[in-house]
N, C-alpha and C. Protein backbone atom coordinates (compact mmCIF):
# COMPACT_ATOMS: atom_id res chain seq x y z
N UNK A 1 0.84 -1.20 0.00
CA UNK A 1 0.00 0.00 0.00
C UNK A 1 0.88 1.26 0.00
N UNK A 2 0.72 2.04 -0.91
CA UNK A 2 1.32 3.37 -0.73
C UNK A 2 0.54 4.99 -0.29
N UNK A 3 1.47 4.41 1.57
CA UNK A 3 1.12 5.16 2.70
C UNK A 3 0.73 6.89 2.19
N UNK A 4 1.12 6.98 1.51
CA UNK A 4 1.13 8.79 1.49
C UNK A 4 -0.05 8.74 0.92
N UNK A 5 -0.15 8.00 -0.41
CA UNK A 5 -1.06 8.07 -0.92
C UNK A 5 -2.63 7.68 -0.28
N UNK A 6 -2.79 6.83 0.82
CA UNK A 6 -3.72 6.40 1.05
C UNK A 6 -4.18 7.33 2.42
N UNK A 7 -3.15 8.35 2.94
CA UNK A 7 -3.34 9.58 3.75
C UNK A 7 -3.78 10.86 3.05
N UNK A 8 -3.42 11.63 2.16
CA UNK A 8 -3.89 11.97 1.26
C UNK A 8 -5.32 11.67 0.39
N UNK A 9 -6.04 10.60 0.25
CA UNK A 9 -6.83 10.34 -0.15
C UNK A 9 -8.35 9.80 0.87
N UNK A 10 -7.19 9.78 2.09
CA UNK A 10 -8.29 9.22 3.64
C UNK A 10 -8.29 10.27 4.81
N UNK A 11 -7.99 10.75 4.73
CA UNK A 11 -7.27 12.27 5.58
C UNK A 11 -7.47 13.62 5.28
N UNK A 12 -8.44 14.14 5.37
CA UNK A 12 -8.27 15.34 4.78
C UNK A 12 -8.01 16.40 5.58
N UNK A 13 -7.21 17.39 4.94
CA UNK A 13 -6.95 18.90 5.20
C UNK A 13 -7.80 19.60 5.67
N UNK A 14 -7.55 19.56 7.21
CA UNK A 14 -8.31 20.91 8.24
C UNK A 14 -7.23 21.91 8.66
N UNK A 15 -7.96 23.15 8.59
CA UNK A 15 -6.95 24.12 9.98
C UNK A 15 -7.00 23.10 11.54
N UNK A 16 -5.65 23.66 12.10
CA UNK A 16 -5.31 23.03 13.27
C UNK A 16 -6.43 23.84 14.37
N UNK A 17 -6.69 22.95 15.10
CA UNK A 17 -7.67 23.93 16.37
C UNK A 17 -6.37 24.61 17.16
N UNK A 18 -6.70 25.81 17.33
CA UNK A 18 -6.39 27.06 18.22
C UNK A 18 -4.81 27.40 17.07
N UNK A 19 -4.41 27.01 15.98
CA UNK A 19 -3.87 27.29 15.04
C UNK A 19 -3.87 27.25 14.09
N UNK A 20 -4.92 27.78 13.84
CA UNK A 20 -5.80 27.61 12.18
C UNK A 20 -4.99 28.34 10.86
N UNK A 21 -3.75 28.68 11.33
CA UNK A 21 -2.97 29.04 9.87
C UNK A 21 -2.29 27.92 9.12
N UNK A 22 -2.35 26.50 9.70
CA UNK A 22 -1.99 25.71 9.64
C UNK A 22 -2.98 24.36 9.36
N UNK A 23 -2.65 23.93 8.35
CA UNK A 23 -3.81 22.98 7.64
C UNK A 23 -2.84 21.32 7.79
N UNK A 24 -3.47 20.18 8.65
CA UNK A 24 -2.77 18.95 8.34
C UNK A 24 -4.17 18.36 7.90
N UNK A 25 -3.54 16.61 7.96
CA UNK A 25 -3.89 15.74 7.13
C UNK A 25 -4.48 15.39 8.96
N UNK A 26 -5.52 14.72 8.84
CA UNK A 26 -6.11 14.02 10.30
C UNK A 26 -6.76 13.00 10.36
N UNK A 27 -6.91 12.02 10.98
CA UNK A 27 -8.16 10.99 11.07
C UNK A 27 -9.30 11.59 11.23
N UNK A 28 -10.60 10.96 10.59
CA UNK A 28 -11.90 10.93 11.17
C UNK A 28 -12.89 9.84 10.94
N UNK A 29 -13.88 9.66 11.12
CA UNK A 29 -14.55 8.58 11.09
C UNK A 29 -14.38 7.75 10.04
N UNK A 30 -14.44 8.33 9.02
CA UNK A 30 -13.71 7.23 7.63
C UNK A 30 -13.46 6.80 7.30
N UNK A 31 -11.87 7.32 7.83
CA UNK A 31 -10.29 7.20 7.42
C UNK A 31 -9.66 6.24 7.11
N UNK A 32 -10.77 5.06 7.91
CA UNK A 32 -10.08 3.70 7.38
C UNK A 32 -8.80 3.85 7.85
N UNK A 33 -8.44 3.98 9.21
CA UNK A 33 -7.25 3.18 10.31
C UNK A 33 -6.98 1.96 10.13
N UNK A 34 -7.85 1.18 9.97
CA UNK A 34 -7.67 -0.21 10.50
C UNK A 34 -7.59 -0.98 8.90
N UNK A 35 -7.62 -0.28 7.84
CA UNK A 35 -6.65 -0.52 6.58
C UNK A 35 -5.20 -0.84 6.74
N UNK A 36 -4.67 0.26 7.33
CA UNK A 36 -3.20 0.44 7.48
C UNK A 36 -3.00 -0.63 8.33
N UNK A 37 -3.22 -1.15 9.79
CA UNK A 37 -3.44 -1.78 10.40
C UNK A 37 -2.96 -3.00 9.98
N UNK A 38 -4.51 -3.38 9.50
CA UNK A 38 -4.70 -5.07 8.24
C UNK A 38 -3.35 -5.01 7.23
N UNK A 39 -2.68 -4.19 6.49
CA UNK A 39 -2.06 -4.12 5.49
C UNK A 39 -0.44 -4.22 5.94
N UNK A 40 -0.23 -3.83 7.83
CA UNK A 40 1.32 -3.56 8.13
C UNK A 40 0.93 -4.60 9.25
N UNK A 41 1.12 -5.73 9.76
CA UNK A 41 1.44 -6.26 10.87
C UNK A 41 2.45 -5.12 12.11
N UNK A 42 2.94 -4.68 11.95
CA UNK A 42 4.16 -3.72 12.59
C UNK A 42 3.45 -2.26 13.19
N UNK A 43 2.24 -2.24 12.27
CA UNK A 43 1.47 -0.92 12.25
C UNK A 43 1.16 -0.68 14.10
N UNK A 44 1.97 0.32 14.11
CA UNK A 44 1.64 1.40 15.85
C UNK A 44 0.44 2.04 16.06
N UNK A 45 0.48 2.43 17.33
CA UNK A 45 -0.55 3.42 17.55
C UNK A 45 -0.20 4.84 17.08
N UNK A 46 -1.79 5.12 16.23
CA UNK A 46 -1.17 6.16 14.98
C UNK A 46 -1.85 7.39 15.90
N UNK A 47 -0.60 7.57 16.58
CA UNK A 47 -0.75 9.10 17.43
C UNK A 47 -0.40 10.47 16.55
N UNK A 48 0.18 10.17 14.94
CA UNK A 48 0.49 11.21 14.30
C UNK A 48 -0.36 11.26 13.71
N UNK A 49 -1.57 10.75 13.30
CA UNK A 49 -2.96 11.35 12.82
C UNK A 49 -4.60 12.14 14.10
N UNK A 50 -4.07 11.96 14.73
CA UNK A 50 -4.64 13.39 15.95
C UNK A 50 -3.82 14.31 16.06
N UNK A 51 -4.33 14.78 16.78
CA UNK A 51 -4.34 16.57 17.56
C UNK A 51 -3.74 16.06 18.92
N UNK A 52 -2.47 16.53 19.25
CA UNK A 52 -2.11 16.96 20.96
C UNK A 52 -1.68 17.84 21.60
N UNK A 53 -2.46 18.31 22.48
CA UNK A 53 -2.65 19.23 23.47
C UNK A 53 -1.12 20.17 23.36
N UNK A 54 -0.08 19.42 24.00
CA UNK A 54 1.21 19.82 24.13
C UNK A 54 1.86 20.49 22.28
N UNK A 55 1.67 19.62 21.41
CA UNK A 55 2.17 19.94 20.15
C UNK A 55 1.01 21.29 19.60
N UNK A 56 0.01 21.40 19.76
CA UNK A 56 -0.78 22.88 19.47
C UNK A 56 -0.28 23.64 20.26
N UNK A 57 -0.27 23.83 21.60
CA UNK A 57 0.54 24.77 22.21
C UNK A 57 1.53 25.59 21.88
N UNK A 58 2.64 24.03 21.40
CA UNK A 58 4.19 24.53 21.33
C UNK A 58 4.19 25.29 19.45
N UNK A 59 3.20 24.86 18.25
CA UNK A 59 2.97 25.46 17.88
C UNK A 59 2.41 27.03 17.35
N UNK A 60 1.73 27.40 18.61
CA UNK A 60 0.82 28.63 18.63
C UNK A 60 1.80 29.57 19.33
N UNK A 61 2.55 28.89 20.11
CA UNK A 61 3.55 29.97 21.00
C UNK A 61 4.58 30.41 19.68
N UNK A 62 5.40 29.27 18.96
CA UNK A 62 6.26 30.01 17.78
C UNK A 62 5.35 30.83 17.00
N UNK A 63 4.43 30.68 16.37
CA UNK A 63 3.82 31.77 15.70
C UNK A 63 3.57 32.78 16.28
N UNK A 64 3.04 32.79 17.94
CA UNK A 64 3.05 34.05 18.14
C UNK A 64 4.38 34.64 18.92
N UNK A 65 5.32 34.05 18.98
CA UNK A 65 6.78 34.66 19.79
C UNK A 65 7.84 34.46 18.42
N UNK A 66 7.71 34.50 17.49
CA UNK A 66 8.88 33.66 16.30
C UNK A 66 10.27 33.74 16.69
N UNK A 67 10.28 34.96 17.63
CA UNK A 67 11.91 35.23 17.76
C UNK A 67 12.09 34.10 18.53
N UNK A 68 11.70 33.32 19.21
CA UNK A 68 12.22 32.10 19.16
C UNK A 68 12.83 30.83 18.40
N UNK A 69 12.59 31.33 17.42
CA UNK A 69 13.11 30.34 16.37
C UNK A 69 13.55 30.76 15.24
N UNK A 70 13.30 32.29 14.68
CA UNK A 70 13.49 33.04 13.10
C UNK A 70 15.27 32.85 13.58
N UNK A 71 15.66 32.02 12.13
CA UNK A 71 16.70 32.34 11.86
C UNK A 71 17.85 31.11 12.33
N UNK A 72 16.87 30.29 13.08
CA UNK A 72 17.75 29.49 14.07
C UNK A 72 17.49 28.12 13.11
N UNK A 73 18.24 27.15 13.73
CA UNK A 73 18.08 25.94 13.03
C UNK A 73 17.27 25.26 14.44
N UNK A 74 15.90 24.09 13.97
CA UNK A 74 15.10 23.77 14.76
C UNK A 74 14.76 22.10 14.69
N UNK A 75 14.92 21.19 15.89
CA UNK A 75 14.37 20.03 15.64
C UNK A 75 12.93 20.25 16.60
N UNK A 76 12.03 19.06 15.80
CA UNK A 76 11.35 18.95 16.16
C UNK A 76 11.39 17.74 16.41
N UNK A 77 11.21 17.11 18.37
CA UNK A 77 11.59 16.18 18.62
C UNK A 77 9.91 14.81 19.05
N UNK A 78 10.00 14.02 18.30
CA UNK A 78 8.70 13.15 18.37
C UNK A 78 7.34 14.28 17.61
N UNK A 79 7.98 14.39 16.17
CA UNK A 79 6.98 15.36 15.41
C UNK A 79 5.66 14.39 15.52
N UNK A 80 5.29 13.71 14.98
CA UNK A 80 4.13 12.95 14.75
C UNK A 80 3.61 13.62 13.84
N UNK A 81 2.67 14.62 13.90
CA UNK A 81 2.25 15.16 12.39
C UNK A 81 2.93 16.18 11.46
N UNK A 82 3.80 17.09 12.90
CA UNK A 82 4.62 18.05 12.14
C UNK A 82 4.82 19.17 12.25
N UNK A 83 3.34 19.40 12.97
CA UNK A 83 2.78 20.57 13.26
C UNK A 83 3.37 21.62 13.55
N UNK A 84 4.39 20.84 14.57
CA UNK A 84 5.28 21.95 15.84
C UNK A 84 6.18 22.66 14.59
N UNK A 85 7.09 21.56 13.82
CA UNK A 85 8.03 21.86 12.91
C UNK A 85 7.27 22.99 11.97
N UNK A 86 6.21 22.45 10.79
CA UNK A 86 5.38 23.51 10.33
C UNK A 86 5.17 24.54 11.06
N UNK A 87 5.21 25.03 12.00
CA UNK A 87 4.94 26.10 12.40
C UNK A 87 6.26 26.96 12.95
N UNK A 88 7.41 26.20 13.07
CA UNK A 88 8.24 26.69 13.14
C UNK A 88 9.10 27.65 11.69
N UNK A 89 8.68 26.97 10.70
CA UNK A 89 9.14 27.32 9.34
C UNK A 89 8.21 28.51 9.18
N UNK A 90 6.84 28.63 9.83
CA UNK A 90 6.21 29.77 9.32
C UNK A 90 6.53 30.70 9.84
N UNK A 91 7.56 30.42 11.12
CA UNK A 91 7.85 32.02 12.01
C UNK A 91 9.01 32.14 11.44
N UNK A 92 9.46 31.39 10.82
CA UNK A 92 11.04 32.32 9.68
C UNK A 92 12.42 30.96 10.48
N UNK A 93 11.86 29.78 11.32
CA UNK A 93 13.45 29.20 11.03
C UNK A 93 14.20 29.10 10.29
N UNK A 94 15.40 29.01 10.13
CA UNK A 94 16.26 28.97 9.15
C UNK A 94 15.88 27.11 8.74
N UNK A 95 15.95 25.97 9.16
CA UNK A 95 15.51 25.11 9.07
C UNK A 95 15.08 23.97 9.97
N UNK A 96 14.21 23.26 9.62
CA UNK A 96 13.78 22.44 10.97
C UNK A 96 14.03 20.73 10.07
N UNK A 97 14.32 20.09 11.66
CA UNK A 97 14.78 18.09 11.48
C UNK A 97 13.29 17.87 11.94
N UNK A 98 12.60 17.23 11.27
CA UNK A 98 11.39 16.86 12.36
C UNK A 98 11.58 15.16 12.76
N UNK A 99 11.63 14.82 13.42
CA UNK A 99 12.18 13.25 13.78
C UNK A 99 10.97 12.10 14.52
N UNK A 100 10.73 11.28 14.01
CA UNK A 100 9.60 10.70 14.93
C UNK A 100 10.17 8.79 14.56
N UNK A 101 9.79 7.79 15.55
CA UNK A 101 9.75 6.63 15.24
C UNK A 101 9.36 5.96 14.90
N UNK A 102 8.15 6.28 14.37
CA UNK A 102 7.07 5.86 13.75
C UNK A 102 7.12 6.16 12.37
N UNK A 103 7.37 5.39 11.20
CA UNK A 103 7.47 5.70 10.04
C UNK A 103 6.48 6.37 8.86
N UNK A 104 4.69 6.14 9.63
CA UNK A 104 3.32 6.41 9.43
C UNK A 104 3.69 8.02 9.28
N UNK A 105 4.61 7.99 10.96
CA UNK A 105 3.93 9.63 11.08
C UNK A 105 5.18 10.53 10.06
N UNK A 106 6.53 9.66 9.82
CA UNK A 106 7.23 10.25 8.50
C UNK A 106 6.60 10.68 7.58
N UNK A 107 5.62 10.04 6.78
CA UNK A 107 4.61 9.84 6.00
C UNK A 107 4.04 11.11 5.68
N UNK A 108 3.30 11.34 6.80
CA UNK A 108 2.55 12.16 7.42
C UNK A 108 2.59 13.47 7.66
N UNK A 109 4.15 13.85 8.29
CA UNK A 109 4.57 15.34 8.26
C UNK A 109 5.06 15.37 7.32
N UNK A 110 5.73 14.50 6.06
CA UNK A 110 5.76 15.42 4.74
C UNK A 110 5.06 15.40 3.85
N UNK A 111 3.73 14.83 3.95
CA UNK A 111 2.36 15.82 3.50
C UNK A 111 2.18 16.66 4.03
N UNK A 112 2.04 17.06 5.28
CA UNK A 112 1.75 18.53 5.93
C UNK A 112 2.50 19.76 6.10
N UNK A 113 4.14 19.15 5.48
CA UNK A 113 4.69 20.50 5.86
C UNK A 113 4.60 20.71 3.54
N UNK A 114 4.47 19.59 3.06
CA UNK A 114 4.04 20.49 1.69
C UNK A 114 2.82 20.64 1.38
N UNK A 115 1.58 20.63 1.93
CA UNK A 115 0.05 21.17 2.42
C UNK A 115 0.38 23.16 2.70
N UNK A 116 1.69 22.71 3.55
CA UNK A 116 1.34 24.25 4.25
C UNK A 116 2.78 24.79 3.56
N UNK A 117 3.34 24.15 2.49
CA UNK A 117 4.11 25.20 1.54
C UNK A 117 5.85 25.18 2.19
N UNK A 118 5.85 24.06 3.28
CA UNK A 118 7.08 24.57 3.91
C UNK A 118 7.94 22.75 3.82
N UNK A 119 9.15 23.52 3.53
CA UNK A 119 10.63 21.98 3.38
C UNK A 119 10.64 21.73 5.19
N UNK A 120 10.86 20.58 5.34
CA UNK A 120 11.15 19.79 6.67
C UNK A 120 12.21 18.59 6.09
N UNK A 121 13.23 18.40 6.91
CA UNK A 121 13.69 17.18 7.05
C UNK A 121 13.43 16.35 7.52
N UNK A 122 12.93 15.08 7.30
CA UNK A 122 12.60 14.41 8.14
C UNK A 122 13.39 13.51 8.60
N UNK A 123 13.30 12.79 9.84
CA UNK A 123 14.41 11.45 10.36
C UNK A 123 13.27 10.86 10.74
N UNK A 124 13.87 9.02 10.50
CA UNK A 124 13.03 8.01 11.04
C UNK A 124 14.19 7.35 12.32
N UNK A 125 13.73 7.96 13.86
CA UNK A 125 14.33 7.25 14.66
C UNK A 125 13.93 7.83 15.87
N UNK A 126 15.10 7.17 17.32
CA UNK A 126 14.61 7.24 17.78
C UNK A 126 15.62 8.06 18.87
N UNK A 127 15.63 9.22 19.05
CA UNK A 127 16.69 10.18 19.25
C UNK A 127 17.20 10.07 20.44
N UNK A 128 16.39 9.72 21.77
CA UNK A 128 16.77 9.83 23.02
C UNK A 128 18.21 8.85 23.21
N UNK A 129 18.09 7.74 22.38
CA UNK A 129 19.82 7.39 22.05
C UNK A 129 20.79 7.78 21.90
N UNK A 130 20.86 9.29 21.27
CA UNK A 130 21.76 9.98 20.70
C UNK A 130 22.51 10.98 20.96
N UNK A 131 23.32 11.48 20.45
CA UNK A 131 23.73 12.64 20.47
C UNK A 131 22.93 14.31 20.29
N UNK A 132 22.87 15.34 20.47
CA UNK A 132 21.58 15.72 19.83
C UNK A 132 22.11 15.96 18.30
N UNK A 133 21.81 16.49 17.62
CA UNK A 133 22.02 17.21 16.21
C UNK A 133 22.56 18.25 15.76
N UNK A 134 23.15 18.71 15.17
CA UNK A 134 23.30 19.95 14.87
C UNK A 134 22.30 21.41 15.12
N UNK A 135 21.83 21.67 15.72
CA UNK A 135 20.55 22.72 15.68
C UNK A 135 20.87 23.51 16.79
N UNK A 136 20.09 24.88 17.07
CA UNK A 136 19.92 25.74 17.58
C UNK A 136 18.49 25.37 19.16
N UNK A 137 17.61 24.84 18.37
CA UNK A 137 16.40 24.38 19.45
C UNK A 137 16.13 24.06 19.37
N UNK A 138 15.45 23.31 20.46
CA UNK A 138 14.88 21.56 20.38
C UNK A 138 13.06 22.37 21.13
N UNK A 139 12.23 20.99 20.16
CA UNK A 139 10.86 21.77 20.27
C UNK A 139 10.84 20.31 20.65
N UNK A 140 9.49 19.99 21.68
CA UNK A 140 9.49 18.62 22.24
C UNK A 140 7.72 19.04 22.74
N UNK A 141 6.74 18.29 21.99
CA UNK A 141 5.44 18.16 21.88
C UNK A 141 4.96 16.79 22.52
N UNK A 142 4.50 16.56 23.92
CA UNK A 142 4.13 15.85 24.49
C UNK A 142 4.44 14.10 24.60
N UNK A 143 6.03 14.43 25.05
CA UNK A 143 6.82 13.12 25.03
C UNK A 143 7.02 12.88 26.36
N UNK A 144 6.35 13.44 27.15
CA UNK A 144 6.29 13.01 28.73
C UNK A 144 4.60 12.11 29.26
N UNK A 145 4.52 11.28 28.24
CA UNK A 145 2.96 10.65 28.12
C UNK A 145 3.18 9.12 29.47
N UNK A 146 4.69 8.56 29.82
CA UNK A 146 4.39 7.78 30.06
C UNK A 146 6.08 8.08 31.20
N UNK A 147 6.41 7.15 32.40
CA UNK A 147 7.26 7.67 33.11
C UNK A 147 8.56 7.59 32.85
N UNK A 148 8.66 6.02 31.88
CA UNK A 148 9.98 5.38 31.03
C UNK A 148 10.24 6.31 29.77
N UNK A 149 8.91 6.44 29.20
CA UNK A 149 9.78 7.28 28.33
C UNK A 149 10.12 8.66 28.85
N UNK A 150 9.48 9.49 29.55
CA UNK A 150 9.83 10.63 30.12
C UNK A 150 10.89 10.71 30.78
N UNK A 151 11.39 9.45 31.13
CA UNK A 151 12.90 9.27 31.63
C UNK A 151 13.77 9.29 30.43
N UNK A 152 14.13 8.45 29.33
CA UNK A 152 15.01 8.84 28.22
C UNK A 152 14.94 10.09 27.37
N UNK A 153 13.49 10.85 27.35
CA UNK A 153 13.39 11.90 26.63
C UNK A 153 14.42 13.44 27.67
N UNK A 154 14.59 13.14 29.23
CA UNK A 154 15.18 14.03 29.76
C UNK A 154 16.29 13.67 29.92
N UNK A 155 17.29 12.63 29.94
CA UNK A 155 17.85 12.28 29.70
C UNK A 155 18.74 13.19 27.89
N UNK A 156 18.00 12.96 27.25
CA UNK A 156 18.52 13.60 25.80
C UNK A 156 18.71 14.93 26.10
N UNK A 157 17.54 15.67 26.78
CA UNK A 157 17.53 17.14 26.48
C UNK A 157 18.36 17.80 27.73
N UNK A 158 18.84 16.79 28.90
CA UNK A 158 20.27 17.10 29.20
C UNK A 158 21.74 17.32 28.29
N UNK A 159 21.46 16.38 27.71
CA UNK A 159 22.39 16.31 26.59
C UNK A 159 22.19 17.65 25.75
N UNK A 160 21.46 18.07 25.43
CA UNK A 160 20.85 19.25 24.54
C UNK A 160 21.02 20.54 25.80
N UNK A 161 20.93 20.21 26.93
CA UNK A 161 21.34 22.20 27.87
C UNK A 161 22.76 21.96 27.43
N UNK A 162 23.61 20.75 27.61
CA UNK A 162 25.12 20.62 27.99
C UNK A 162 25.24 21.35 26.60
N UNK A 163 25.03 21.04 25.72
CA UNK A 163 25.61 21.89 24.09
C UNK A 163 24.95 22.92 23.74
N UNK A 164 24.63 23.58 24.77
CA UNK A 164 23.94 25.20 25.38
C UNK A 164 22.68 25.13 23.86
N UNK A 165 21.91 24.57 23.71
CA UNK A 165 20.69 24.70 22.92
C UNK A 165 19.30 24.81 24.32
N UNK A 166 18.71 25.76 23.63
CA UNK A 166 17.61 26.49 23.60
C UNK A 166 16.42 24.96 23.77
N UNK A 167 15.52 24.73 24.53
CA UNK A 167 14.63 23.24 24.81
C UNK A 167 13.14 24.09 25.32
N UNK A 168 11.97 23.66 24.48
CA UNK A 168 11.10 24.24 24.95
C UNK A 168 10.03 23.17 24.52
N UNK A 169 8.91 22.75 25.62
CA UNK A 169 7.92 21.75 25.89
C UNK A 169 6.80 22.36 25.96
N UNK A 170 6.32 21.39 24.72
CA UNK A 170 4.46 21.75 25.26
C UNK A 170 4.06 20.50 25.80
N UNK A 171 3.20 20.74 26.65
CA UNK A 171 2.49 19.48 27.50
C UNK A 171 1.04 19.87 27.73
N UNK A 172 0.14 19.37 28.31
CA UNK A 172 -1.31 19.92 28.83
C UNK A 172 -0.77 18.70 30.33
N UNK A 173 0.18 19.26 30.99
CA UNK A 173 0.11 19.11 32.36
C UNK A 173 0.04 17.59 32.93
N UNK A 174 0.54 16.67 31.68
CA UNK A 174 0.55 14.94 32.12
C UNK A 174 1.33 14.91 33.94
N UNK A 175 1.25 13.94 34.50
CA UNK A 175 1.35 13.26 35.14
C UNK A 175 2.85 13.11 35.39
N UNK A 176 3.63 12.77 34.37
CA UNK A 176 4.93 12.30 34.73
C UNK A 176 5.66 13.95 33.61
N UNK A 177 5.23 14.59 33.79
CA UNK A 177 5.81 15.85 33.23
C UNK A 177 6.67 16.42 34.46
N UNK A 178 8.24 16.68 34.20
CA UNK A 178 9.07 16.88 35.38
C UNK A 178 9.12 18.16 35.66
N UNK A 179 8.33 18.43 36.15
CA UNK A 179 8.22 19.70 36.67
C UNK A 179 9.28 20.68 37.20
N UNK A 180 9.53 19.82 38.26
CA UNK A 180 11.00 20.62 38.56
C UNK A 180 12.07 21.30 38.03
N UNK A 181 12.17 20.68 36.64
CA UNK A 181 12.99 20.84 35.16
C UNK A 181 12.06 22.26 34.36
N UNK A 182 11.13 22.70 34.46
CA UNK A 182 10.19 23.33 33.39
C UNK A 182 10.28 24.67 34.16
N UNK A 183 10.17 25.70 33.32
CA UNK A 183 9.77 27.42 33.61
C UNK A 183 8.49 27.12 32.74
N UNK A 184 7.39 27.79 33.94
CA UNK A 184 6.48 27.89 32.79
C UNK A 184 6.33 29.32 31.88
N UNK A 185 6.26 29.27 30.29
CA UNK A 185 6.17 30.46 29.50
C UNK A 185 4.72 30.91 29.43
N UNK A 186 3.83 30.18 28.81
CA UNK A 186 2.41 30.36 28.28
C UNK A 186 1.93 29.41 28.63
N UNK A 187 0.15 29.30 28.63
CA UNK A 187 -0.70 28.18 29.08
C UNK A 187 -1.74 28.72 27.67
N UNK A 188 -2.52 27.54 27.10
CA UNK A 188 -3.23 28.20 26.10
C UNK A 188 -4.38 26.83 26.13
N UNK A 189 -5.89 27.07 26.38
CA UNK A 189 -6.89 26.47 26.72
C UNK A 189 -7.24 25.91 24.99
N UNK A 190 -7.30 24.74 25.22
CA UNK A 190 -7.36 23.82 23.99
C UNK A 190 -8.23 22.56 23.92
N UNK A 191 -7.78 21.45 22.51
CA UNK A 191 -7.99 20.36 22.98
C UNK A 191 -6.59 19.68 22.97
N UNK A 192 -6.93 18.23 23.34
CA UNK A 192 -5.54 17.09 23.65
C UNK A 192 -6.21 15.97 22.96
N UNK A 193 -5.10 15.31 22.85
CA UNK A 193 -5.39 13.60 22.14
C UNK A 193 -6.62 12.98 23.36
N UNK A 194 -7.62 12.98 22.42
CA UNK A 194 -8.86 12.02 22.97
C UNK A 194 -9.93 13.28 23.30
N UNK A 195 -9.57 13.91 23.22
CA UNK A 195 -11.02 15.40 23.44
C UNK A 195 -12.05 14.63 22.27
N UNK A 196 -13.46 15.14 23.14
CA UNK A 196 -14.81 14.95 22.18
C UNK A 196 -14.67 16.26 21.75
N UNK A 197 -15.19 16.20 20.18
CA UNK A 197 -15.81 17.20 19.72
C UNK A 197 -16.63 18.06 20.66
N UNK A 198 -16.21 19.72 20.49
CA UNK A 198 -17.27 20.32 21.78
C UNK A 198 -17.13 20.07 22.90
N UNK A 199 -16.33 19.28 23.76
CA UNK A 199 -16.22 18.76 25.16
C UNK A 199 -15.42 20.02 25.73
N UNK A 200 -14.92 19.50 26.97
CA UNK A 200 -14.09 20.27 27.79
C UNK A 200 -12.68 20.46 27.16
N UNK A 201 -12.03 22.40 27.34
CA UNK A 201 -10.92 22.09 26.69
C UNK A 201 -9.87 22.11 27.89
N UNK A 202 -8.41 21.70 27.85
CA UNK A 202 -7.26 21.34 28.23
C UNK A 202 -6.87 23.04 28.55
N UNK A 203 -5.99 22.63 29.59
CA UNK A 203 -5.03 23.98 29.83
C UNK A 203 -3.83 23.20 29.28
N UNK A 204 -2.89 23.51 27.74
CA UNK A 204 -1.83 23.15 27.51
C UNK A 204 -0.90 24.05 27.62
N UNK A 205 0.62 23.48 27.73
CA UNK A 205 1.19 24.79 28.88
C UNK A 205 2.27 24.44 27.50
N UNK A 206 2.89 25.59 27.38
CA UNK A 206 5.01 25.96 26.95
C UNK A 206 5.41 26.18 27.89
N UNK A 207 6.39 25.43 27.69
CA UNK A 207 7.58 25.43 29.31
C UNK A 207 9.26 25.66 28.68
N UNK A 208 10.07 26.66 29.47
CA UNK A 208 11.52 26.12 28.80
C UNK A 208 12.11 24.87 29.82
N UNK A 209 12.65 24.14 28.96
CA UNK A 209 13.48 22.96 29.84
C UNK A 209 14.78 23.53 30.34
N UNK A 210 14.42 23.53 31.71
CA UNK A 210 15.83 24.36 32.01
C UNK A 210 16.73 23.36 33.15
């Protein structure tokens, strides 16, 4: 099956909620998930076709602060759709890595960052292994979902203060989010992965990782 194509053709192009300059590809009743599913034995939980709380946030804050990022080189760390990265290119980065482990959501943010007119690099992996990258700032959209991984993801972005880069988190306030580590910048009332249509919205917060 050829993934792009069958996102593109099952997925359609909305503005992002609470960042509507920004148009991705999304699930909805349709979409026929459980295609991809049937067709990949390997197939993950496809968290890069929703909306999360933390990644709209960390989006809406670069568009409205850009000097955070115009000019700078930017990863976007566990992109999933892209969003964060797309929106970093619209406030003037010089360029953004968007990186996720999930190969779906590869897929995925480069339909959306050429939807919304903008180049992304993408990487298929899994970074908290690593070294960081070459870049200026690390954008990190709700990778504190669970306590193990929130342990290797701080872990990295130690690695990322030590090579004096710039680390800034959106979250909507999970559970194993290390607080102690975070300044909070902005809070911006939203939705998060699993909101009903119309339901209650989220307080999702930008934090610098300090």
């Amino acid at each position: 099956m050829d993934v792009s194509q069958f996102i593109r053709a099952n997925f359609p192009l909305s503005p992002a909620p609470s960042v509507p300059e920004i148009v991705v590809h999304k699930a909805g009743p349709k979409s026929g998930l459980w295609q991809l599913a049937e067709a990949d034995a390997a197939f993950g939980n496809p968290y890069w076709a929703y909306h999360w709380g933390g990644g709209l946030a960390l989006a809406r804050y670069v568009l409205d602060q850009p000097e955070a990022v115009v000019g700078k080189r930017v990863l976007d760390m566990g992109a999933g759709s892209g969003i964060v990265g797309v929106a970093a290119m619209k406030a003037g980065a010089a360029s953004v890595v968007a990186a996720d482990v999930d190969p779906y959501a590869i897929a995925a943010l480069k339909l959306n960052a050429e939807a919304n007119g903008v180049a992304i690099a993408a990487v298929l992996g899994d970074l908290t292994q690593t070294e960081p990258p070459e870049v200026d700032v690390v954008l990190v959209g709700d990778l504190f979902y669970n306590e193990e991984l929130a342990t290797r993801v701080a872990g990295f972005l130690d690695r990322c203060l030590a090579k004096k880069l710039v680390v800034l988190v959106g979250d909507p306030w999970r559970a194993t989010l290390p607080r102690a580590r975070l300044k909070l910048l902005k809070e911006y009332p939203g939705v998060d992965f699993g909101s009903s249509p119309g339901g209650e919205l989220h307080s999702n917060a930008v934090f610098a990782f300090v």
